[in-house]
C-alpha atoms as a PDB file:
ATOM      1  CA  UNK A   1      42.217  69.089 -16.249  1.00  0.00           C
ATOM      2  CA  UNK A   2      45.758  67.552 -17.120  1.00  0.00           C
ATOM      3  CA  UNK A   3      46.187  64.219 -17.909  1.00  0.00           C
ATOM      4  CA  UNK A   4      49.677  62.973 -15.668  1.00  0.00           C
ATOM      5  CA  UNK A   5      51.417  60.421 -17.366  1.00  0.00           C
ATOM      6  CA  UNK A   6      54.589  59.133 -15.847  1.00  0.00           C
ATOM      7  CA  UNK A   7      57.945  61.217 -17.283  1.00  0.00           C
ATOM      8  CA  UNK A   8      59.426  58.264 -19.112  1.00  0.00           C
ATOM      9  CA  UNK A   9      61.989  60.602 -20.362  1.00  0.00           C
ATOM     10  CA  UNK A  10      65.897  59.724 -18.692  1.00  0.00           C
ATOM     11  CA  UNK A  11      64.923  56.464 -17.412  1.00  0.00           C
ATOM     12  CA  UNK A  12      68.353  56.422 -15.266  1.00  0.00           C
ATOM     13  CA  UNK A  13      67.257  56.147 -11.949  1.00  0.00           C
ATOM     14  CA  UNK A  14      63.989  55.344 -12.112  1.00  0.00           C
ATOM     15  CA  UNK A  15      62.143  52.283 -11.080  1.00  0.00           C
ATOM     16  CA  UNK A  16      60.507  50.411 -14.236  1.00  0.00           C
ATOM     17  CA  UNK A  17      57.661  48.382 -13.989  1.00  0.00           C
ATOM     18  CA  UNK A  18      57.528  46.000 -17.674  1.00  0.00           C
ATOM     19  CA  UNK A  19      53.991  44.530 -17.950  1.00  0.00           C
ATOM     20  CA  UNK A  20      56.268  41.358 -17.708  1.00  0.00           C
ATOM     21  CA  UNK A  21      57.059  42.374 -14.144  1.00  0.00           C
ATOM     22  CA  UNK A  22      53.634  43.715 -13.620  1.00  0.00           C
ATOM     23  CA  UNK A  23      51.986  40.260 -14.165  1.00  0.00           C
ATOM     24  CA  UNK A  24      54.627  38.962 -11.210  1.00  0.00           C
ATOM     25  CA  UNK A  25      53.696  41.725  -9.088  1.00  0.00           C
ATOM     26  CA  UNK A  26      49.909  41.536  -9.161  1.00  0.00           C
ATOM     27  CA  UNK A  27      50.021  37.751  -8.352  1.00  0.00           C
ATOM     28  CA  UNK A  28      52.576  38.090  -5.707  1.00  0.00           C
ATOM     29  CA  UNK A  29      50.175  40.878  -4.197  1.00  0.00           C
ATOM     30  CA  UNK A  30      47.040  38.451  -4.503  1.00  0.00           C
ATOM     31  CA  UNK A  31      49.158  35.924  -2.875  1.00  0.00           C
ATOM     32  CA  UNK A  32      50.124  38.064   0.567  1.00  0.00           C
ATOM     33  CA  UNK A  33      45.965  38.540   0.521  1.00  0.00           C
ATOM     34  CA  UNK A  34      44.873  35.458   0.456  1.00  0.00           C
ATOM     35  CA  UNK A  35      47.230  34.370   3.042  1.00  0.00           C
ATOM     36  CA  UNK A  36      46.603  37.137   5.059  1.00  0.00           C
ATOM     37  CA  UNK A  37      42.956  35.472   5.385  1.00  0.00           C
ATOM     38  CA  UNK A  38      41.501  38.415   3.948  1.00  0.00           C
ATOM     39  CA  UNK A  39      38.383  37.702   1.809  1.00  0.00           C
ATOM     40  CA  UNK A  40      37.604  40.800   0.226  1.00  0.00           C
ATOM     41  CA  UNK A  41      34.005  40.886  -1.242  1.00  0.00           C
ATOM     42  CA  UNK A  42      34.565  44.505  -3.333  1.00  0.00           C
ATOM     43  CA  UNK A  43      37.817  45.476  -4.442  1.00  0.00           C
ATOM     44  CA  UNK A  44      37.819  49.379  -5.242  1.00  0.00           C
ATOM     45  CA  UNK A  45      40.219  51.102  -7.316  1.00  0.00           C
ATOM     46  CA  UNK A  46      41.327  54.147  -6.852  1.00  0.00           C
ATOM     47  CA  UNK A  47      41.360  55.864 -10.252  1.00  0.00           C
ATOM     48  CA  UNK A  48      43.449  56.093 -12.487  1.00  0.00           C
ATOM     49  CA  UNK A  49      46.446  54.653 -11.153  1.00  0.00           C
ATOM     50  CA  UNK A  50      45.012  51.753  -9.277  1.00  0.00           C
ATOM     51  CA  UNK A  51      42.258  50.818 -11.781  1.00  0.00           C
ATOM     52  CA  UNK A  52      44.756  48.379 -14.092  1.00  0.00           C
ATOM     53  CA  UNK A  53      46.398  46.529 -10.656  1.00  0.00           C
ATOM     54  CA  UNK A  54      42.473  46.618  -8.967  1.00  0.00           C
ATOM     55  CA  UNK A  55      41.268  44.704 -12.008  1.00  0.00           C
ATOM     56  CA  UNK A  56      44.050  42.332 -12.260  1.00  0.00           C
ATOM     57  CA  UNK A  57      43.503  41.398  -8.561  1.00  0.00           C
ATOM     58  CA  UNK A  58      40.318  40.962  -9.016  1.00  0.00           C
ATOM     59  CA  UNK A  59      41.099  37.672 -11.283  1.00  0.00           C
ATOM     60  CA  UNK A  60      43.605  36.736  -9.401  1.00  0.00           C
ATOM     61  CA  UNK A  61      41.707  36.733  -5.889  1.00  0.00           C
ATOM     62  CA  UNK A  62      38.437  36.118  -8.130  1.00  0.00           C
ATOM     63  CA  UNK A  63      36.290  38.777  -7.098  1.00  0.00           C
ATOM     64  CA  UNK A  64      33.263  39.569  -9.058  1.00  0.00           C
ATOM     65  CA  UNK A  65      32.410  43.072  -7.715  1.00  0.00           C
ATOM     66  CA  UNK A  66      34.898  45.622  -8.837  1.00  0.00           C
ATOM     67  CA  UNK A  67      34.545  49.647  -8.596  1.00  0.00           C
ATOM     68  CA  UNK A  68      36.252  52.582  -8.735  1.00  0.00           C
ATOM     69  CA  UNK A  69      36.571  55.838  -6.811  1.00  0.00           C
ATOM     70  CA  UNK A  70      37.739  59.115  -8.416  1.00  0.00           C
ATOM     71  CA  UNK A  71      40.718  61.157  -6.525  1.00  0.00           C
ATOM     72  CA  UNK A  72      43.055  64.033  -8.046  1.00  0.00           C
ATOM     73  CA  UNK A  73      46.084  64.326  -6.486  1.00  0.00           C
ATOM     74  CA  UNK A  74      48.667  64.149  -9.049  1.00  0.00           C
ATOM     75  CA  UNK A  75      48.257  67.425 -11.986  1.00  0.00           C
ATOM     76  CA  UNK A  76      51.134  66.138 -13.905  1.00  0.00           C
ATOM     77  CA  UNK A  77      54.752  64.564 -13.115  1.00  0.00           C
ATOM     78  CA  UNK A  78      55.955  65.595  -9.694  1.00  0.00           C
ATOM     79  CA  UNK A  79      53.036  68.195  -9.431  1.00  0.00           C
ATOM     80  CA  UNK A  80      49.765  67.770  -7.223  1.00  0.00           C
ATOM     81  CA  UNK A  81      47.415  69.521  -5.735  1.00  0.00           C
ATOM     82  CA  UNK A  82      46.870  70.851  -1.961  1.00  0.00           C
ATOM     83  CA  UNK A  83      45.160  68.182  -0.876  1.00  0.00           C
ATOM     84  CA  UNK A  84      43.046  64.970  -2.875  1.00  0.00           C
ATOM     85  CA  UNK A  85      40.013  65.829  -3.750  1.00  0.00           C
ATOM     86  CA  UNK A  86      37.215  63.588  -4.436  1.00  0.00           C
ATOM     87  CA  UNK A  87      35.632  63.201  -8.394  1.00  0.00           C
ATOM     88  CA  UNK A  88      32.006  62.789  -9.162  1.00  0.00           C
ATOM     89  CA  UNK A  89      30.833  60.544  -9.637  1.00  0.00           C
ATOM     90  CA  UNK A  90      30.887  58.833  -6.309  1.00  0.00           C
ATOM     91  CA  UNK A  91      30.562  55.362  -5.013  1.00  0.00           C
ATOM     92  CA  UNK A  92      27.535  53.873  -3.764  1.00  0.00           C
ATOM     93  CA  UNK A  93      27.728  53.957  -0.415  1.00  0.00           C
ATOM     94  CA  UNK A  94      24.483  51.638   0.394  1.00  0.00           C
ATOM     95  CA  UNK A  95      26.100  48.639  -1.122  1.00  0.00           C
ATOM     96  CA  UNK A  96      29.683  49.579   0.643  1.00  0.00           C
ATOM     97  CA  UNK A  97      28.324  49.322   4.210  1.00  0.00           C
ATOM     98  CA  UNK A  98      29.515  46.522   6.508  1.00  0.00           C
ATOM     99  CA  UNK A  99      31.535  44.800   3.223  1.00  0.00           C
ATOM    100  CA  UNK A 100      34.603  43.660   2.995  1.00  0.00           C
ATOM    101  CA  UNK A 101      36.869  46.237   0.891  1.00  0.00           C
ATOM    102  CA  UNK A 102      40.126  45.497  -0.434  1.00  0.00           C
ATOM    103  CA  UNK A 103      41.422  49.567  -2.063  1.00  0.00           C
ATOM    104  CA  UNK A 104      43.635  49.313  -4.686  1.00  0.00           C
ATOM    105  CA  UNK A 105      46.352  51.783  -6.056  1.00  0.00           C
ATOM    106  CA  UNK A 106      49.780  51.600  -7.592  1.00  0.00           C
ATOM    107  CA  UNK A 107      51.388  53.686  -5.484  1.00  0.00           C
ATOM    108  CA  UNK A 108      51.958  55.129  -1.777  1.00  0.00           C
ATOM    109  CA  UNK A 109      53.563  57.706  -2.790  1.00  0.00           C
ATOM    110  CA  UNK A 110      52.663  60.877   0.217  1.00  0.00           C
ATOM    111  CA  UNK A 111      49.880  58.089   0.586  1.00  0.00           C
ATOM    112  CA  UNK A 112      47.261  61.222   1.503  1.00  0.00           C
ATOM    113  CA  UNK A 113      45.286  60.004  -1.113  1.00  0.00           C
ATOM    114  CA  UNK A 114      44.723  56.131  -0.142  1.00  0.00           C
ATOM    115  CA  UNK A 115      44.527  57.679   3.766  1.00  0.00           C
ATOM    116  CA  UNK A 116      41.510  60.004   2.220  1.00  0.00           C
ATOM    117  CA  UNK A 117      40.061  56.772   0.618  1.00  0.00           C
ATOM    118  CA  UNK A 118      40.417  54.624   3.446  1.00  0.00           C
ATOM    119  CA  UNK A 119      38.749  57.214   5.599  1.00  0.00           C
ATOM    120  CA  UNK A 120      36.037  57.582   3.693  1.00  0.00           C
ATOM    121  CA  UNK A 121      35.345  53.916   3.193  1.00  0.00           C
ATOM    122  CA  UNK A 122      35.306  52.964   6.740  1.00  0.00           C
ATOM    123  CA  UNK A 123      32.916  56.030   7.832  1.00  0.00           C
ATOM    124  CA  UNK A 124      30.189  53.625   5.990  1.00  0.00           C
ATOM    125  CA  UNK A 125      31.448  50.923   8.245  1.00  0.00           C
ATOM    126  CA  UNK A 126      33.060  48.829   6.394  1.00  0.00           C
ATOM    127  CA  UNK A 127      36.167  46.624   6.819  1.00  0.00           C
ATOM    128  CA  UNK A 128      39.360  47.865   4.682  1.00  0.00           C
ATOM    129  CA  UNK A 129      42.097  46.873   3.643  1.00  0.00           C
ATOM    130  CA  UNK A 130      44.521  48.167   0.905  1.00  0.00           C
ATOM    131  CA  UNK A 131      47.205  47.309  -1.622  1.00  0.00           C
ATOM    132  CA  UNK A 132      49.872  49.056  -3.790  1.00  0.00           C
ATOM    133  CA  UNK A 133      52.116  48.017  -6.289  1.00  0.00           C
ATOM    134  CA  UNK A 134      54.874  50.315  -4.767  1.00  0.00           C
ATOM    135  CA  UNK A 135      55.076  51.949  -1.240  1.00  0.00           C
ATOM    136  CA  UNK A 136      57.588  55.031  -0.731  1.00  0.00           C
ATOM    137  CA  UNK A 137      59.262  56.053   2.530  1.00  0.00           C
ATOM    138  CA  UNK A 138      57.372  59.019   3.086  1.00  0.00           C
ATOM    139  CA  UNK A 139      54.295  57.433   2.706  1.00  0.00           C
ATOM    140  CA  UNK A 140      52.236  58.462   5.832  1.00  0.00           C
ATOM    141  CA  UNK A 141      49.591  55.475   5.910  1.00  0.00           C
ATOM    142  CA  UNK A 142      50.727  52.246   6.044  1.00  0.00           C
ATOM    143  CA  UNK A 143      49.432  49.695   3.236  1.00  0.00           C
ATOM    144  CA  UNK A 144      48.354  46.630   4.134  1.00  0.00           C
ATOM    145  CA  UNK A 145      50.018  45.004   1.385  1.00  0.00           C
ATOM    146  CA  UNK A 146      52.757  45.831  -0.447  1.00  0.00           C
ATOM    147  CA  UNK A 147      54.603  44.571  -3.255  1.00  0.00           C
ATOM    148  CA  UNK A 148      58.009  46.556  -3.488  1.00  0.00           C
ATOM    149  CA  UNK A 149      59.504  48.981  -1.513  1.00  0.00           C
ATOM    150  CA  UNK A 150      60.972  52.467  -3.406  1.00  0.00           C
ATOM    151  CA  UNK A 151      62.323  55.937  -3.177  1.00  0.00           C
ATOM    152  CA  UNK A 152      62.382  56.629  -6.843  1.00  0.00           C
ATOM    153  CA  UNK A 153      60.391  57.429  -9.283  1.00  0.00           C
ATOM    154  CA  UNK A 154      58.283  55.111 -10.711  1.00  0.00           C
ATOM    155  CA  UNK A 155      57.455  54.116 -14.285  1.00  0.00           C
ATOM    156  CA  UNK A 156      53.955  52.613 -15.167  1.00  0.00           C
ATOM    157  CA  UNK A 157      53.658  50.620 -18.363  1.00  0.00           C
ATOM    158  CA  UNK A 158      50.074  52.098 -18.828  1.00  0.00           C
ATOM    159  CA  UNK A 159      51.223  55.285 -18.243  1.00  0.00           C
ATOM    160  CA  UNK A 160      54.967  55.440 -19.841  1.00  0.00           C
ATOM    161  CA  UNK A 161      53.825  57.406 -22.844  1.00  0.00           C
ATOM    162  CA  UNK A 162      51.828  60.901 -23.266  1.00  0.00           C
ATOM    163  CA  UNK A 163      48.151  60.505 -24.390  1.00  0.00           C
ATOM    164  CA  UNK A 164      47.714  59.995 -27.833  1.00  0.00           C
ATOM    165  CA  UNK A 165      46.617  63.536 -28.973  1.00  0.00           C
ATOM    166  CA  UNK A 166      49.479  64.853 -26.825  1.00  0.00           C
ATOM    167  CA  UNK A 167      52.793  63.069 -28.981  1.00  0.00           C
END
Protein backbone atom coordinates (compact mmCIF):
# COMPACT_ATOMS: atom_id res chain seq x y z
CA UNK A 1 0.00 0.00 0.00
CA UNK A 2 1.30 3.66 -0.74
CA UNK A 3 1.65 6.04 1.74
CA UNK A 4 -0.03 9.66 0.06
CA UNK A 5 1.57 12.52 1.37
CA UNK A 6 0.52 15.88 0.09
CA UNK A 7 2.89 17.09 -3.17
CA UNK A 8 4.50 19.98 -1.36
CA UNK A 9 6.57 20.43 -4.38
CA UNK A 10 5.59 24.11 -6.46
CA UNK A 11 3.66 25.48 -3.69
CA UNK A 12 2.25 28.29 -6.23
CA UNK A 13 -1.22 27.81 -6.17
CA UNK A 14 -1.83 25.77 -3.55
CA UNK A 15 -3.65 26.32 -0.36
CA UNK A 16 -1.20 26.04 2.81
CA UNK A 17 -2.31 25.12 6.00
CA UNK A 18 0.88 26.30 8.79
CA UNK A 19 0.23 24.46 12.10
CA UNK A 20 -0.04 28.23 13.10
CA UNK A 21 -3.19 28.42 10.99
CA UNK A 22 -4.16 24.95 11.89
CA UNK A 23 -4.48 25.80 15.65
CA UNK A 24 -7.02 28.84 14.34
CA UNK A 25 -8.84 26.51 12.28
CA UNK A 26 -9.54 23.68 14.71
CA UNK A 27 -10.88 26.20 17.34
CA UNK A 28 -12.89 28.12 14.91
CA UNK A 29 -14.40 24.60 13.86
CA UNK A 30 -15.08 23.67 17.67
CA UNK A 31 -16.63 26.99 17.93
CA UNK A 32 -19.45 26.60 14.89
CA UNK A 33 -20.15 23.07 17.03
CA UNK A 34 -20.77 24.16 20.06
CA UNK A 35 -22.98 26.82 18.85
CA UNK A 36 -24.63 24.72 16.63
CA UNK A 37 -25.92 22.95 20.01
CA UNK A 38 -24.36 19.89 18.98
CA UNK A 39 -23.01 17.79 21.91
CA UNK A 40 -21.16 15.15 20.39
CA UNK A 41 -20.43 12.22 22.84
CA UNK A 42 -17.74 10.26 20.24
CA UNK A 43 -15.88 12.10 17.82
CA UNK A 44 -14.52 9.61 15.03
CA UNK A 45 -11.78 10.27 12.78
CA UNK A 46 -11.55 9.24 9.68
CA UNK A 47 -7.98 7.99 9.16
CA UNK A 48 -5.38 9.34 8.28
CA UNK A 49 -6.30 12.64 7.26
CA UNK A 50 -8.84 13.46 9.88
CA UNK A 51 -7.09 11.77 12.85
CA UNK A 52 -4.73 15.10 13.77
CA UNK A 53 -8.02 17.74 13.37
CA UNK A 54 -10.41 14.73 15.25
CA UNK A 55 -8.00 14.82 18.16
CA UNK A 56 -7.57 18.46 18.37
CA UNK A 57 -11.40 18.84 18.52
CA UNK A 58 -11.65 16.61 20.87
CA UNK A 59 -9.80 19.15 23.46
CA UNK A 60 -11.27 21.79 22.22
CA UNK A 61 -15.05 20.53 22.51
CA UNK A 62 -13.61 18.24 25.48
CA UNK A 63 -14.63 14.97 24.49
CA UNK A 64 -13.20 12.01 26.17
CA UNK A 65 -14.14 9.23 23.68
CA UNK A 66 -12.18 9.49 20.52
CA UNK A 67 -11.87 6.70 17.60
CA UNK A 68 -10.95 6.18 14.37
CA UNK A 69 -12.26 4.49 11.23
CA UNK A 70 -9.98 3.25 8.41
CA UNK A 71 -10.92 4.39 4.61
CA UNK A 72 -8.55 4.31 1.38
CA UNK A 73 -9.42 6.56 -1.03
CA UNK A 74 -6.46 8.53 -1.83
CA UNK A 75 -3.20 5.98 -3.38
CA UNK A 76 -0.97 8.91 -3.66
CA UNK A 77 -1.27 12.75 -4.81
CA UNK A 78 -4.19 13.24 -7.15
CA UNK A 79 -4.62 9.36 -7.44
CA UNK A 80 -7.47 7.22 -5.69
CA UNK A 81 -9.10 4.38 -5.98
CA UNK A 82 -12.66 3.34 -7.58
CA UNK A 83 -14.45 3.75 -4.77
CA UNK A 84 -13.42 4.01 -0.57
CA UNK A 85 -13.04 1.07 0.80
CA UNK A 86 -13.26 0.26 4.35
CA UNK A 87 -9.79 -0.95 6.55
CA UNK A 88 -9.82 -3.55 9.22
CA UNK A 89 -9.93 -3.08 11.75
CA UNK A 90 -13.41 -1.77 12.23
CA UNK A 91 -15.25 0.23 14.76
CA UNK A 92 -17.28 -1.11 17.41
CA UNK A 93 -20.48 -0.82 16.42
CA UNK A 94 -22.25 -1.83 19.94
CA UNK A 95 -20.92 1.22 21.63
CA UNK A 96 -21.78 3.51 18.34
CA UNK A 97 -25.54 2.83 18.49
CA UNK A 98 -27.96 5.65 19.36
CA UNK A 99 -24.64 8.10 20.25
CA UNK A 100 -23.99 11.19 19.34
CA UNK A 101 -21.12 11.20 16.52
CA UNK A 102 -19.31 14.12 15.45
CA UNK A 103 -16.86 12.47 11.96
CA UNK A 104 -13.93 14.20 11.46
CA UNK A 105 -11.69 14.67 8.28
CA UNK A 106 -9.56 17.36 6.73
CA UNK A 107 -10.97 17.42 3.67
CA UNK A 108 -14.23 17.17 1.33
CA UNK A 109 -12.54 16.74 -1.35
CA UNK A 110 -15.15 14.23 -3.96
CA UNK A 111 -16.48 13.84 -0.25
CA UNK A 112 -17.40 9.89 -1.29
CA UNK A 113 -15.44 8.97 1.45
CA UNK A 114 -17.08 11.02 4.51
CA UNK A 115 -20.67 10.13 2.50
CA UNK A 116 -19.41 6.24 2.91
CA UNK A 117 -18.63 7.05 6.63
CA UNK A 118 -21.63 8.84 7.38
CA UNK A 119 -23.65 6.05 5.88
CA UNK A 120 -22.28 3.60 7.69
CA UNK A 121 -22.48 5.33 11.02
CA UNK A 122 -26.07 6.11 10.91
CA UNK A 123 -27.13 2.39 9.74
CA UNK A 124 -26.25 1.68 13.66
CA UNK A 125 -28.60 4.48 14.42
CA UNK A 126 -26.81 6.94 15.50
CA UNK A 127 -26.94 10.76 15.22
CA UNK A 128 -24.06 12.34 12.87
CA UNK A 129 -22.67 15.02 12.24
CA UNK A 130 -19.34 15.93 10.46
CA UNK A 131 -16.50 18.40 10.11
CA UNK A 132 -13.61 19.25 7.70
CA UNK A 133 -10.91 21.50 7.75
CA UNK A 134 -11.49 22.28 3.98
CA UNK A 135 -14.62 21.62 1.76
CA UNK A 136 -14.16 21.67 -2.22
CA UNK A 137 -16.83 22.51 -4.79
CA UNK A 138 -17.29 19.22 -6.05
CA UNK A 139 -17.77 17.80 -2.91
CA UNK A 140 -21.04 15.74 -3.21
CA UNK A 141 -22.09 15.57 0.64
CA UNK A 142 -22.49 18.49 2.39
CA UNK A 143 -20.41 18.92 5.79
CA UNK A 144 -21.95 20.06 8.56
CA UNK A 145 -19.21 22.21 9.46
CA UNK A 146 -16.77 23.71 7.63
CA UNK A 147 -13.88 25.77 8.16
CA UNK A 148 -12.69 27.15 4.66
CA UNK A 149 -13.94 26.91 1.44
CA UNK A 150 -11.29 25.74 -1.65
CA UNK A 151 -10.72 24.63 -5.16
CA UNK A 152 -7.05 24.02 -4.84
CA UNK A 153 -4.96 21.83 -3.67
CA UNK A 154 -4.34 21.57 -0.29
CA UNK A 155 -1.19 21.34 1.82
CA UNK A 156 -1.25 19.52 5.28
CA UNK A 157 1.49 20.35 7.75
CA UNK A 158 1.46 16.61 8.88
CA UNK A 159 1.60 15.54 5.62
CA UNK A 160 3.91 18.25 3.64
CA UNK A 161 6.89 15.96 3.55
CA UNK A 162 7.44 12.19 2.18
CA UNK A 163 7.75 9.52 4.96
CA UNK A 164 10.92 9.30 6.44
CA UNK A 165 12.35 6.16 4.66
CA UNK A 166 11.03 7.68 1.43
CA UNK A 167 13.49 11.24 1.32
Amino acid sequence: MTAYHADASGLEGKEILTWETFGAATDELATQIHNSGFDPEIVIAVARGGMIPGGALTYSLGVKLTDAINVEFYTDVEETLPDPVLLAPMLDTDSIRGKRILVVDDVADSGRTLALVLKLLRGFGADVRSAVLYAKPTTVINPDFVWKATDKWIVFPWSAKPPVGQR
